[in-house]
PDB file of N, CA and C in Angstrom:
ATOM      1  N   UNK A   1      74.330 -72.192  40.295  1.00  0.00           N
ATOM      2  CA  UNK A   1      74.547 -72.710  41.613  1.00  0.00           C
ATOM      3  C   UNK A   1      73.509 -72.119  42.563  1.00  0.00           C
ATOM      4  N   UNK A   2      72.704 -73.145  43.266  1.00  0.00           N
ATOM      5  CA  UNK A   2      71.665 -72.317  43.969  1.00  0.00           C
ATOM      6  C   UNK A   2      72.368 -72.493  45.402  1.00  0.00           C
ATOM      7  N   UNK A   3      71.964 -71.132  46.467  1.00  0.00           N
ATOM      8  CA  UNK A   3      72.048 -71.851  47.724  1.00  0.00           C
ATOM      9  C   UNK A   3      71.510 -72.327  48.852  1.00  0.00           C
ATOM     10  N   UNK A   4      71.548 -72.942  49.305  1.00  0.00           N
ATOM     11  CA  UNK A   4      70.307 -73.561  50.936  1.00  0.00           C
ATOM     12  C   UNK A   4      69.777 -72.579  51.246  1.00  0.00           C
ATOM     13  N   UNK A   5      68.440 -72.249  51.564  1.00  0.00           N
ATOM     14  CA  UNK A   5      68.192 -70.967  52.404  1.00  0.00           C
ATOM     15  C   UNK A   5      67.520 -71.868  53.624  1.00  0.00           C
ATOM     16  N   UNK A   6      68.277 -71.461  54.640  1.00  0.00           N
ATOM     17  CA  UNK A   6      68.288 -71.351  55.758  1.00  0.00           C
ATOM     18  C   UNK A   6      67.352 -70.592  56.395  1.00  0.00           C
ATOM     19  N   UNK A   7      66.508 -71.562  57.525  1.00  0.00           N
ATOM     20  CA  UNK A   7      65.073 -70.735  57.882  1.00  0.00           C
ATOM     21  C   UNK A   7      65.732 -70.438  59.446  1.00  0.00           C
ATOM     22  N   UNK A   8      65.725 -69.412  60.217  1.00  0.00           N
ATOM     23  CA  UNK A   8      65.963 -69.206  61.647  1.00  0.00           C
ATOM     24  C   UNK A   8      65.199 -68.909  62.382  1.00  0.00           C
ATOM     25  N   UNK A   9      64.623 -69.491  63.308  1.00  0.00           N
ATOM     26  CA  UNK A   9      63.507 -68.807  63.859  1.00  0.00           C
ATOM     27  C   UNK A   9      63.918 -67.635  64.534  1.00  0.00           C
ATOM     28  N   UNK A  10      63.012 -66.029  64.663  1.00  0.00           N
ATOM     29  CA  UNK A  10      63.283 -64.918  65.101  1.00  0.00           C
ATOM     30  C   UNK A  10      63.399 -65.254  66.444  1.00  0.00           C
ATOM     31  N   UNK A  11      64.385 -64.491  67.173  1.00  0.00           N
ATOM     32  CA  UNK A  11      64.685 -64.590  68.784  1.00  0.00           C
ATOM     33  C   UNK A  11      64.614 -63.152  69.255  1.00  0.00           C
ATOM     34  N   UNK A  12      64.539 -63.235  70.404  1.00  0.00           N
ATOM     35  CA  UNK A  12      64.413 -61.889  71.346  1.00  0.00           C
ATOM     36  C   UNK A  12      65.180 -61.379  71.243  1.00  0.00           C
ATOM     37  N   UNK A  13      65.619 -60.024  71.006  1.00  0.00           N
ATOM     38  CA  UNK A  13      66.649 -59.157  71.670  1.00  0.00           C
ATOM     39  C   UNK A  13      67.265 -59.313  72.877  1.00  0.00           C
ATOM     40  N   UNK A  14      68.241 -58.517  73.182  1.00  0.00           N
ATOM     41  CA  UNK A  14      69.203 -58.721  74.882  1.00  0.00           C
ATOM     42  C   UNK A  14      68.231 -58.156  75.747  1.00  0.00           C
ATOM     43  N   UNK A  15      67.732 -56.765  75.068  1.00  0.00           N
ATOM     44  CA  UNK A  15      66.954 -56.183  75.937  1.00  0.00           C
ATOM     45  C   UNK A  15      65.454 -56.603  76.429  1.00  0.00           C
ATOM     46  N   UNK A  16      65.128 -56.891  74.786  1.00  0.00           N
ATOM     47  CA  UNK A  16      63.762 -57.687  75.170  1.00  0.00           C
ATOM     48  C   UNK A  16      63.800 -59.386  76.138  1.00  0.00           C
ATOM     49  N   UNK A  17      64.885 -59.679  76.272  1.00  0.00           N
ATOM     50  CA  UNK A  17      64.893 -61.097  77.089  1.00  0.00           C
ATOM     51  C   UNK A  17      65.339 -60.311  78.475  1.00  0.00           C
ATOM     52  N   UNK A  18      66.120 -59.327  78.540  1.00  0.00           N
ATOM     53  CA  UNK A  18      66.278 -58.945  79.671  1.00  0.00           C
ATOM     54  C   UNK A  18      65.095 -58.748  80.429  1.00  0.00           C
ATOM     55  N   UNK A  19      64.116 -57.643  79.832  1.00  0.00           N
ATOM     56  CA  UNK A  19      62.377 -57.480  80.623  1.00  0.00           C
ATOM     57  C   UNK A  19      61.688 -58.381  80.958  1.00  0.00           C
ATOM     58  N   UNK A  20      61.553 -59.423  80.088  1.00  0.00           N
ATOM     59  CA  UNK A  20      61.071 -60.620  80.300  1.00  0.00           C
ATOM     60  C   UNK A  20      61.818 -61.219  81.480  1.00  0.00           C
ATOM     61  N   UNK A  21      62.816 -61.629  81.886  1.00  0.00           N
ATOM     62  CA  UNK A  21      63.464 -62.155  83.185  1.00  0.00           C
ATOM     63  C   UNK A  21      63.553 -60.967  84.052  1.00  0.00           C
ATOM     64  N   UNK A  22      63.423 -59.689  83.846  1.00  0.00           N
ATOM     65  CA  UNK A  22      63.330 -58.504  84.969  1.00  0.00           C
ATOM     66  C   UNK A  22      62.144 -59.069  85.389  1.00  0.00           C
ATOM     67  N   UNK A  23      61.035 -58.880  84.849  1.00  0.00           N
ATOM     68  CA  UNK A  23      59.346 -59.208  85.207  1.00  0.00           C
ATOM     69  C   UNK A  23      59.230 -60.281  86.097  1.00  0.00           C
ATOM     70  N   UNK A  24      60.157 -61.128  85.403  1.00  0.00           N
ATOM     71  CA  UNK A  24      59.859 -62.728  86.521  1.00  0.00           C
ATOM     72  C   UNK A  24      60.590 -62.462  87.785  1.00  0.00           C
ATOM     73  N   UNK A  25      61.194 -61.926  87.870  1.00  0.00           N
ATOM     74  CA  UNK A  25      62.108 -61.750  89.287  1.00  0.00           C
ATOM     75  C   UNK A  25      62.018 -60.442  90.019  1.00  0.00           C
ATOM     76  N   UNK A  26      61.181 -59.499  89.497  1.00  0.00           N
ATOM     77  CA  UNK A  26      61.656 -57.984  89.694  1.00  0.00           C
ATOM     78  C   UNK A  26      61.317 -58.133  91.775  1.00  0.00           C
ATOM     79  N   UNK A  27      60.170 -58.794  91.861  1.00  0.00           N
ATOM     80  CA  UNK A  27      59.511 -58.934  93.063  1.00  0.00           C
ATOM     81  C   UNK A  27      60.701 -59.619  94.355  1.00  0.00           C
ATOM     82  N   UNK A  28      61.826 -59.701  93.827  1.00  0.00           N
ATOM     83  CA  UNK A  28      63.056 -60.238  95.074  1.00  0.00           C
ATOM     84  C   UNK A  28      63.922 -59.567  95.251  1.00  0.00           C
ATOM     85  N   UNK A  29      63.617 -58.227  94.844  1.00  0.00           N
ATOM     86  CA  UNK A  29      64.756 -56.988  94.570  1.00  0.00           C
ATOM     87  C   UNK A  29      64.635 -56.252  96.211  1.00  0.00           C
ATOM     88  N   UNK A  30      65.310 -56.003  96.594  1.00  0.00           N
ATOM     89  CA  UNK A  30      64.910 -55.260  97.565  1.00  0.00           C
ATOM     90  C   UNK A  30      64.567 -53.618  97.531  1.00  0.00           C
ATOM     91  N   UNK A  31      64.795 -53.244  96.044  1.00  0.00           N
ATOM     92  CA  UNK A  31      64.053 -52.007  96.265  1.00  0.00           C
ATOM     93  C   UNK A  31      63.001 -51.938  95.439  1.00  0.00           C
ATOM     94  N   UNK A  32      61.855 -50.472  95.271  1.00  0.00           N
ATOM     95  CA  UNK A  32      60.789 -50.658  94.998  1.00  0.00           C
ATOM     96  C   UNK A  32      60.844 -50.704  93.180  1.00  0.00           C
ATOM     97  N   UNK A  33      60.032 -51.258  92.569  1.00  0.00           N
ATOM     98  CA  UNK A  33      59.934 -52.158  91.510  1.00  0.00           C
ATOM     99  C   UNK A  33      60.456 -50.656  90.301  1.00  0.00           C
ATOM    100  N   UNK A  34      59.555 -49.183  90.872  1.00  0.00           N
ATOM    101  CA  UNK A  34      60.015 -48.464  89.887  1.00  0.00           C
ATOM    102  C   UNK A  34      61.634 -48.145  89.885  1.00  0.00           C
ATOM    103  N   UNK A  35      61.738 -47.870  90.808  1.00  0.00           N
ATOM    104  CA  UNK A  35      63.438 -47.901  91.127  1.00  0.00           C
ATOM    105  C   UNK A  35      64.546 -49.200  90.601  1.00  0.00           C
ATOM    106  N   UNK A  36      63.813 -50.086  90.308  1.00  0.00           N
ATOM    107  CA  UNK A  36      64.401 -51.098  89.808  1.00  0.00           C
ATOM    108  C   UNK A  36      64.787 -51.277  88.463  1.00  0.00           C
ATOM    109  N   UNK A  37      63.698 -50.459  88.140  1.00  0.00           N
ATOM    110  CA  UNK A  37      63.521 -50.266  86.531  1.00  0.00           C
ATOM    111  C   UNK A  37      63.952 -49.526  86.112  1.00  0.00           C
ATOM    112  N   UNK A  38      64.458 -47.845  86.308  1.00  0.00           N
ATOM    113  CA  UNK A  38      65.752 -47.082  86.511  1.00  0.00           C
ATOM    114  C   UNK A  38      66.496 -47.643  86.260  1.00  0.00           C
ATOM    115  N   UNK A  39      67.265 -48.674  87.592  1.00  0.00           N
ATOM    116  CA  UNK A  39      68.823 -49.117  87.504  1.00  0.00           C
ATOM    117  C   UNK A  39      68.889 -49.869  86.444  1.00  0.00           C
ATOM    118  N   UNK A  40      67.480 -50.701  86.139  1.00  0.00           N
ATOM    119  CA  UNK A  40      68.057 -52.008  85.309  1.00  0.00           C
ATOM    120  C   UNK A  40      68.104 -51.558  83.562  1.00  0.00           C
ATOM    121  N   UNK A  41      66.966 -50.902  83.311  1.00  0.00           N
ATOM    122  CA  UNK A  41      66.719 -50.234  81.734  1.00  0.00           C
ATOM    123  C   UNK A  41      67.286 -48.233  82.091  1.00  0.00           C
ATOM    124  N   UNK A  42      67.155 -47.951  82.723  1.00  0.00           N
ATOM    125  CA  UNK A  42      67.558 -46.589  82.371  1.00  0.00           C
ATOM    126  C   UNK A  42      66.274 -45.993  81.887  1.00  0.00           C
ATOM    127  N   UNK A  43      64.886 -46.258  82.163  1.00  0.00           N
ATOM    128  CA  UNK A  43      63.545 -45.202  81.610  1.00  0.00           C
ATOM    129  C   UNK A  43      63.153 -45.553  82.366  1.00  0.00           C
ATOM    130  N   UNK A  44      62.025 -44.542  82.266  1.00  0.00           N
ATOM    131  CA  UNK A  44      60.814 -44.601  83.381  1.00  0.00           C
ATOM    132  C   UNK A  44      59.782 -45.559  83.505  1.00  0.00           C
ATOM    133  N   UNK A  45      59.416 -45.406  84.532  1.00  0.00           N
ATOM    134  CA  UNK A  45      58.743 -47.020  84.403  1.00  0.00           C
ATOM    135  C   UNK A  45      57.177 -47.050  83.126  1.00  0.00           C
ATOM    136  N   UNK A  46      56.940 -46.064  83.001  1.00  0.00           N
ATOM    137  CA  UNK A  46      55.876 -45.553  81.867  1.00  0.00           C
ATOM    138  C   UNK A  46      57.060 -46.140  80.600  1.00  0.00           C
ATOM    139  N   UNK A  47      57.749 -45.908  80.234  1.00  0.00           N
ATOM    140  CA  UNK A  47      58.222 -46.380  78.632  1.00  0.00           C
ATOM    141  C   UNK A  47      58.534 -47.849  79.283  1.00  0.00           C
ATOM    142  N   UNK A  48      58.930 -48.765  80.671  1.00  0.00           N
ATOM    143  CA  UNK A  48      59.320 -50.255  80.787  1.00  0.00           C
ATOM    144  C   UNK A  48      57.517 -50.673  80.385  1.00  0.00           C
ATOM    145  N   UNK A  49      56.775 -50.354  80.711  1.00  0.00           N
ATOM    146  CA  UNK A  49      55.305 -51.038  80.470  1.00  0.00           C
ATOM    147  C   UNK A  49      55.068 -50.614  79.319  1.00  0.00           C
ATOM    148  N   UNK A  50      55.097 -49.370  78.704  1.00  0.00           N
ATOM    149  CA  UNK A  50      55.248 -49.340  77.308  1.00  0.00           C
ATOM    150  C   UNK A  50      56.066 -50.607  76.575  1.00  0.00           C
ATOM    151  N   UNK A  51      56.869 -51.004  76.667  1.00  0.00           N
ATOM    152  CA  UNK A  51      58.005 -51.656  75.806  1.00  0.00           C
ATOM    153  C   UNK A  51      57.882 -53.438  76.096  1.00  0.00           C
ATOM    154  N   UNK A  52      57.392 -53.633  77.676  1.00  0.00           N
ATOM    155  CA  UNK A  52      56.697 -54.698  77.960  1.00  0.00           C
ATOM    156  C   UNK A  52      55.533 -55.042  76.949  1.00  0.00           C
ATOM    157  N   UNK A  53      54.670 -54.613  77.142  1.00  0.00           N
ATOM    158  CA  UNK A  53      53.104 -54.269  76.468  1.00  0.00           C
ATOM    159  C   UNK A  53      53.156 -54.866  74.999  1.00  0.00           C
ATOM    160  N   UNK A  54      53.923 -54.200  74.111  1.00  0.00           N
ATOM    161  CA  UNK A  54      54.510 -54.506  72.729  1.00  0.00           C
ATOM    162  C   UNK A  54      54.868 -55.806  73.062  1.00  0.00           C
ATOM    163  N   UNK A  55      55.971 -56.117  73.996  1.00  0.00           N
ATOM    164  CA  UNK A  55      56.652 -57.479  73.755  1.00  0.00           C
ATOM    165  C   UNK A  55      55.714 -58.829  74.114  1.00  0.00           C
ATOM    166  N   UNK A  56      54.515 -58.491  75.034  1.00  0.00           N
ATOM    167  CA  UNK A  56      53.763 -59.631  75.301  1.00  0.00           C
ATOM    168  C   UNK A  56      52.810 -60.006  73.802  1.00  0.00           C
ATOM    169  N   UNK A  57      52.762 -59.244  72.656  1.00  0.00           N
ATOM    170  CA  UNK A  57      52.354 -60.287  71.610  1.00  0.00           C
ATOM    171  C   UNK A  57      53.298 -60.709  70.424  1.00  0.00           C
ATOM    172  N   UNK A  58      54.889 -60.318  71.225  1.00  0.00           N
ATOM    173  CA  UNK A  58      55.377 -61.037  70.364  1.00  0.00           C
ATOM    174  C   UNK A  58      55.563 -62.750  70.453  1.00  0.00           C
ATOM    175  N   UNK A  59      55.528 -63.459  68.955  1.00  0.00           N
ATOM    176  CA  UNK A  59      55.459 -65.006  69.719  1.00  0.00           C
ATOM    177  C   UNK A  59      56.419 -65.609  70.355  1.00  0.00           C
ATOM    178  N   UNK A  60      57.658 -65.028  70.083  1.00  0.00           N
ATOM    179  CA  UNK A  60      59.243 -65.229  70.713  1.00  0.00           C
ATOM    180  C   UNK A  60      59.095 -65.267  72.022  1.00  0.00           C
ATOM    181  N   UNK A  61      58.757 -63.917  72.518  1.00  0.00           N
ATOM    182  CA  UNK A  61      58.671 -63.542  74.309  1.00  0.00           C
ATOM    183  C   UNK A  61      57.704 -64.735  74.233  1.00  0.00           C
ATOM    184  N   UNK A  62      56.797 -65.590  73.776  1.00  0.00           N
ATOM    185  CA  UNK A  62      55.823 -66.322  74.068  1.00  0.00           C
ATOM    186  C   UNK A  62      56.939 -68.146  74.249  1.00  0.00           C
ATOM    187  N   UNK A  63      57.825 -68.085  73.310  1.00  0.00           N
ATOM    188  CA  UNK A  63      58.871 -68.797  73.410  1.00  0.00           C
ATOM    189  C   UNK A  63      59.314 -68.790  74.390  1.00  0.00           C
ATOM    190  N   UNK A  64      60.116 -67.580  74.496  1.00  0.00           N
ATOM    191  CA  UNK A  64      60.895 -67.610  75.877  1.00  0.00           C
ATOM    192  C   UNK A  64      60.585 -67.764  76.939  1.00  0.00           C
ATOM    193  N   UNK A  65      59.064 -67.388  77.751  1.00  0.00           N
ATOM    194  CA  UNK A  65      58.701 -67.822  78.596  1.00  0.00           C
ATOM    195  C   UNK A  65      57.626 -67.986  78.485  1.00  0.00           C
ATOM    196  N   UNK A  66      57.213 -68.973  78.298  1.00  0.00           N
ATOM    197  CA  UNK A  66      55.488 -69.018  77.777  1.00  0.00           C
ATOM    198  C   UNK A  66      54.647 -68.999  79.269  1.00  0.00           C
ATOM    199  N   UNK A  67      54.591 -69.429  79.735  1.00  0.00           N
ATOM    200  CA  UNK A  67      53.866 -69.030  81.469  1.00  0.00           C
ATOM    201  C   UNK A  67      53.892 -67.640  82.070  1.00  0.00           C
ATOM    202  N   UNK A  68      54.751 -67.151  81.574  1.00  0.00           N
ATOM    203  CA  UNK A  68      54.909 -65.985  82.449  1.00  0.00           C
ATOM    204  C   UNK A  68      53.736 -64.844  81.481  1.00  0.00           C
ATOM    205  N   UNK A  69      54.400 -64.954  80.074  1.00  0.00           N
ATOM    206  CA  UNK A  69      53.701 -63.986  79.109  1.00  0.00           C
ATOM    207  C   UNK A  69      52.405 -64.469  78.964  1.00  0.00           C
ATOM    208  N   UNK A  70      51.709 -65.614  78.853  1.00  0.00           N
ATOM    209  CA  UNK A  70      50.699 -66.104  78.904  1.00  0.00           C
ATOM    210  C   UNK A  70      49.724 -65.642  80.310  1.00  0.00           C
ATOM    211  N   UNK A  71      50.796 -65.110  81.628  1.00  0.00           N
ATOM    212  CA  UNK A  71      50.203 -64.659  82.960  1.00  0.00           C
ATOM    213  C   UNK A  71      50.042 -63.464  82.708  1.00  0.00           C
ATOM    214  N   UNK A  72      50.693 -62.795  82.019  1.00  0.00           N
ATOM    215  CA  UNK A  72      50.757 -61.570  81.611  1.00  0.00           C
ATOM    216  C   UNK A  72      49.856 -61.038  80.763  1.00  0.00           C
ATOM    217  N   UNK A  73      49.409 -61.797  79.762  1.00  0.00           N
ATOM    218  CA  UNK A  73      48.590 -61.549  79.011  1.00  0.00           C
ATOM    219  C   UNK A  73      46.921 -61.491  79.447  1.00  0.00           C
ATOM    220  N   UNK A  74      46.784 -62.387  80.412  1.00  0.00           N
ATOM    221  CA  UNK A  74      45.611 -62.519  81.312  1.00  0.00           C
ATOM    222  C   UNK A  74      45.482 -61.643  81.340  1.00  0.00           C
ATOM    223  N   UNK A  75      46.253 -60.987  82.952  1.00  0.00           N
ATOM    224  CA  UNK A  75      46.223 -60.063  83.190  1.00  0.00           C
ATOM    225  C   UNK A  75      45.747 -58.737  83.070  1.00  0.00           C
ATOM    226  N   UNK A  76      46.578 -58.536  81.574  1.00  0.00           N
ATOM    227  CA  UNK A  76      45.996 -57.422  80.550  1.00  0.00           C
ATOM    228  C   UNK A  76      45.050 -57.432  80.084  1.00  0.00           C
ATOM    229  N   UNK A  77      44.755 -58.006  79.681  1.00  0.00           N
ATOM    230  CA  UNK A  77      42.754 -59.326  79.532  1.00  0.00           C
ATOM    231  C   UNK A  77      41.833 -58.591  80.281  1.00  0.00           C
ATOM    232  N   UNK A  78      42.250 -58.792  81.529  1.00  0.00           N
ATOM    233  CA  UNK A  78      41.327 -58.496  82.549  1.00  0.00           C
ATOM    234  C   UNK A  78      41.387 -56.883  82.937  1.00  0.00           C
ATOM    235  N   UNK A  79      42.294 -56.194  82.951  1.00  0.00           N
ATOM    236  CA  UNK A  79      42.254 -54.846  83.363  1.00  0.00           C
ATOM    237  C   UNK A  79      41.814 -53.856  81.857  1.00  0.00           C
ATOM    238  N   UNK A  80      41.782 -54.741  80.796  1.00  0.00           N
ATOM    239  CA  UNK A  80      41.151 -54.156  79.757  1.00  0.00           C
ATOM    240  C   UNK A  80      39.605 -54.068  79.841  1.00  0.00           C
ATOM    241  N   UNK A  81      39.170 -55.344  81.046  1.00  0.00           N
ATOM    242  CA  UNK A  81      37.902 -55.837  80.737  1.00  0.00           C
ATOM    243  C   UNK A  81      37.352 -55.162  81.368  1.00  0.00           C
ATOM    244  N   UNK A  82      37.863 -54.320  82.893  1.00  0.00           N
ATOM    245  CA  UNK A  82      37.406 -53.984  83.709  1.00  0.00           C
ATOM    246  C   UNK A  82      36.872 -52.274  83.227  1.00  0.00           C
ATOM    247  N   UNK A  83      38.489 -51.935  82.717  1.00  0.00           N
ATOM    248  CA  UNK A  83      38.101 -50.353  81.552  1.00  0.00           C
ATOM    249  C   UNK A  83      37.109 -50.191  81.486  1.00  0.00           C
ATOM    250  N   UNK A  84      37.093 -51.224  80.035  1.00  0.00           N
ATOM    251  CA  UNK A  84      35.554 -51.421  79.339  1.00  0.00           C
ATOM    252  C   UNK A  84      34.526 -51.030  80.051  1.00  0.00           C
ATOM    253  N   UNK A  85      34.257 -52.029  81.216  1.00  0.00           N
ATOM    254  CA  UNK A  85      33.251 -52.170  82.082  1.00  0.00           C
ATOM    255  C   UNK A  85      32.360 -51.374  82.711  1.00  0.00           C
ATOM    256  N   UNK A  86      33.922 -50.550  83.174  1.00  0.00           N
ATOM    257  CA  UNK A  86      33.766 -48.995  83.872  1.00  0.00           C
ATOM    258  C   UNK A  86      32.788 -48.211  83.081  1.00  0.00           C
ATOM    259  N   UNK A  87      33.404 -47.807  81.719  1.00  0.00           N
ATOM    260  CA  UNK A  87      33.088 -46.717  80.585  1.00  0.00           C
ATOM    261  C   UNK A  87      31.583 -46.836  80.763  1.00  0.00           C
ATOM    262  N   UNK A  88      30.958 -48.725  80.653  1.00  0.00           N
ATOM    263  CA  UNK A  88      29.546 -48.793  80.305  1.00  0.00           C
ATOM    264  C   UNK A  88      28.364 -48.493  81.656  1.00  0.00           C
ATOM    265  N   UNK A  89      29.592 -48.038  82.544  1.00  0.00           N
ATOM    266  CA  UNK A  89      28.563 -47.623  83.783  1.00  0.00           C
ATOM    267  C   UNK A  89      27.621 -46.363  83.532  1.00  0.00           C
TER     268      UNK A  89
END
């Protein structure tokens, strides 16, 4: 007897979908963004960009919000580029 194998595509974690919708909204909070990140994850904002960072090449977070992580990814693009840039001065 064989059985179906069932393909699922991988999904985000609670936490990892949580950052991802923290990120998109963090900017309507009324307090300041590190303080936000405290109340909402409980670490410092050094391990939320740590843990962000990782999640922008996963393809899921690319699922879940593809505009945002795709803005995000720019982003990182560019402040990598600028590094670089610096070093070759």
């Amino acid at each position: 007897m064989s059985e179906a194998l069932t393909h699922t595509e991988p999904t985000l974690g609670e936490r990892e979908a949580a950052i991802l919708d923290f990120e998109d909204s963090w900017y309507t909070s009324s307090v300041p963004k590190d303080q936000a990140i405290m109340e909402a994850f409980g670490c410092s904002s050094a391990r939320y960009y740590q843990q962000l960072n990782l999640l922008l090449d996963k393809p899921e977070a690319l699922a879940h919000n593809p505009l945002l992580v795709k803005r995000l990814r720019r982003m990182r693009a560019q402040r990598q580029a600028e590094r670089s840039a610096k070093r070759l001065r």
